[in-house]
Protein backbone atom coordinates (compact mmCIF):
# COMPACT_ATOMS: atom_id res chain seq x y z
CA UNK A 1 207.28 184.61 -18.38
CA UNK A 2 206.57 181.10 -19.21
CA UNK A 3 205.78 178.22 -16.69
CA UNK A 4 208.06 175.67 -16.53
CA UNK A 5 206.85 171.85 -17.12
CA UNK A 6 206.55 170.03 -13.84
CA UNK A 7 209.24 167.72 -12.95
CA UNK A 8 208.97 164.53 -13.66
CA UNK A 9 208.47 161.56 -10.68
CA UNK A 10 211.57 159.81 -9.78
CA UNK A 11 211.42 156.04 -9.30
CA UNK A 12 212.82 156.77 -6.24
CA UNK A 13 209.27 158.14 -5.14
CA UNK A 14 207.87 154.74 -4.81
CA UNK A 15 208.14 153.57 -1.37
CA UNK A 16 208.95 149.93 -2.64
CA UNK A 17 211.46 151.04 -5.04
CA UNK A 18 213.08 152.96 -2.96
CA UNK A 19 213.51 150.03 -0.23
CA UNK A 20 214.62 148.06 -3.03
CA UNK A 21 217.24 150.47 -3.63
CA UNK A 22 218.71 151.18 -0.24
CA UNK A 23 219.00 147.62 0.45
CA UNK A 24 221.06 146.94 -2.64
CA UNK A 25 222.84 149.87 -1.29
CA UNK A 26 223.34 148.89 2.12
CA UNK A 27 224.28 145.62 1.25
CA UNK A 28 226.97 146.85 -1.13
CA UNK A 29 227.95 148.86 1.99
CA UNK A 30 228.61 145.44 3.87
CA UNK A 31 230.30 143.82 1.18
CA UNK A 32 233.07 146.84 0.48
CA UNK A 33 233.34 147.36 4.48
CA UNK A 34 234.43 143.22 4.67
CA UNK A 35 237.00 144.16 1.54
CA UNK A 36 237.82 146.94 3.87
CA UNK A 37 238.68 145.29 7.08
CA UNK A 38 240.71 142.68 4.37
CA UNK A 39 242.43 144.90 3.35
CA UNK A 40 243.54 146.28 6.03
CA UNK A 41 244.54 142.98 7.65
CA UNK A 42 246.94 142.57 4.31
CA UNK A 43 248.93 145.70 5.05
CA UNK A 44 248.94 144.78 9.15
CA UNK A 45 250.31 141.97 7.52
CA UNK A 46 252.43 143.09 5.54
CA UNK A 47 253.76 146.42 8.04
CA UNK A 48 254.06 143.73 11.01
CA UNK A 49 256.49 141.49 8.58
CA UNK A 50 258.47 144.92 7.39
CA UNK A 51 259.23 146.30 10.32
CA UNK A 52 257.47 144.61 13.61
CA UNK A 53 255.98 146.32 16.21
CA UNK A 54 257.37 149.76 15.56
CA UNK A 55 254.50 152.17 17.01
CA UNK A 56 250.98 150.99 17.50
CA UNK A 57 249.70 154.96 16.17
CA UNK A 58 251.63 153.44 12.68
CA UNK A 59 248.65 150.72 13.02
CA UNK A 60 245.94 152.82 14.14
CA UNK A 61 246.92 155.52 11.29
CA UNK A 62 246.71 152.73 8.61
CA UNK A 63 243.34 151.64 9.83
CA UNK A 64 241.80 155.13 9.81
CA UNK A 65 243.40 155.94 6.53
CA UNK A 66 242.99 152.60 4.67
CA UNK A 67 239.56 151.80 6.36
CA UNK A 68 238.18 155.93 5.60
CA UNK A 69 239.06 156.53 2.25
CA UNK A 70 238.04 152.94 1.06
CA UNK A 71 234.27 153.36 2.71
CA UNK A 72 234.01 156.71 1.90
CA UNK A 73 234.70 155.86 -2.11
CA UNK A 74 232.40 153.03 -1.69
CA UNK A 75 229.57 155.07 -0.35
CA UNK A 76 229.81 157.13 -2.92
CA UNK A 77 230.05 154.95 -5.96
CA UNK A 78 227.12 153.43 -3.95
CA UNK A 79 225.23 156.31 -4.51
CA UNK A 80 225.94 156.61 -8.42
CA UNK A 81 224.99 153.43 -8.73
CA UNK A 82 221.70 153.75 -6.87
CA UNK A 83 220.77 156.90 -8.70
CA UNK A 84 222.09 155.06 -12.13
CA UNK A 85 220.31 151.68 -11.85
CA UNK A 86 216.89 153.37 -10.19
CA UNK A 87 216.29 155.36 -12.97
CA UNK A 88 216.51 158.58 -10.93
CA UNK A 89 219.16 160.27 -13.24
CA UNK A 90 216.52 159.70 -16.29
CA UNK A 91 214.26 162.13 -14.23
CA UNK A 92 216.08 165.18 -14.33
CA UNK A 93 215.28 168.18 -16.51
CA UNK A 94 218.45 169.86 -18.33
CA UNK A 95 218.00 173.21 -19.85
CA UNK A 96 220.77 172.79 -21.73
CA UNK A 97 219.25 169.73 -23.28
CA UNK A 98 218.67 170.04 -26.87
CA UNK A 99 218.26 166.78 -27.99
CA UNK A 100 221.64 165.47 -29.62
CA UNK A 101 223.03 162.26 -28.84
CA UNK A 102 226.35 162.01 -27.97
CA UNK A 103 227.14 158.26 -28.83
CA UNK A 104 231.08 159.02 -30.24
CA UNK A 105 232.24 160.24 -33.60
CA UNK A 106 230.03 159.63 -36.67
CA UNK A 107 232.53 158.09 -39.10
């Protein structure tokens, strides 16, 4: 049975590369979770002017909603983009690989 190659490093390995890359992450954390709590605000806004003070779980519901889903897609894109823009996804080995490009139809 033949020995497979060994994997390649990530860029992610490197401990400064790797700081550099959770801070950009974190920070895009901090920026989504101020859009968040903006957002938010908007539809308190916009609830309160609809319909007033109708039940304060109505409030609470739209913050956990609203302020759960929005984080949770931003962590996630957060992590494409850190494994995209690192180089990480470059790393991996595909057996299925076998060397065409897919760039679109040839025409």
């Amino acid at each position: 049975m033949p020995r497979s190659p060994a994997p390649r490093p990530s860029p992610l390995d490197d401990p400064r590369n790797a700081a550099h890359a959770w801070s950009r992450y974190r920070s895009l954390l901090r920026g989504m979770a101020a859009a968040t709590l903006a957002t938010i605000f908007g539809v308190w806004v916009y609830l309160w002017n609809q319909f007033g003070l109708v039940s304060i779980h109505l409030y609470i519901a739209t913050f956990l909603g609203i302020g759960l889903t929005m984080m949770l897609m931003a962590a996630l894109m957060g992590l494409v983009f850190l494994s995209s823009g690192t180089g990480h996804d470059e790393t991996i080995d595909d057996p299925l690989d076998d060397g065409i490009e897919w760039g679109g139809p040839e025409i």
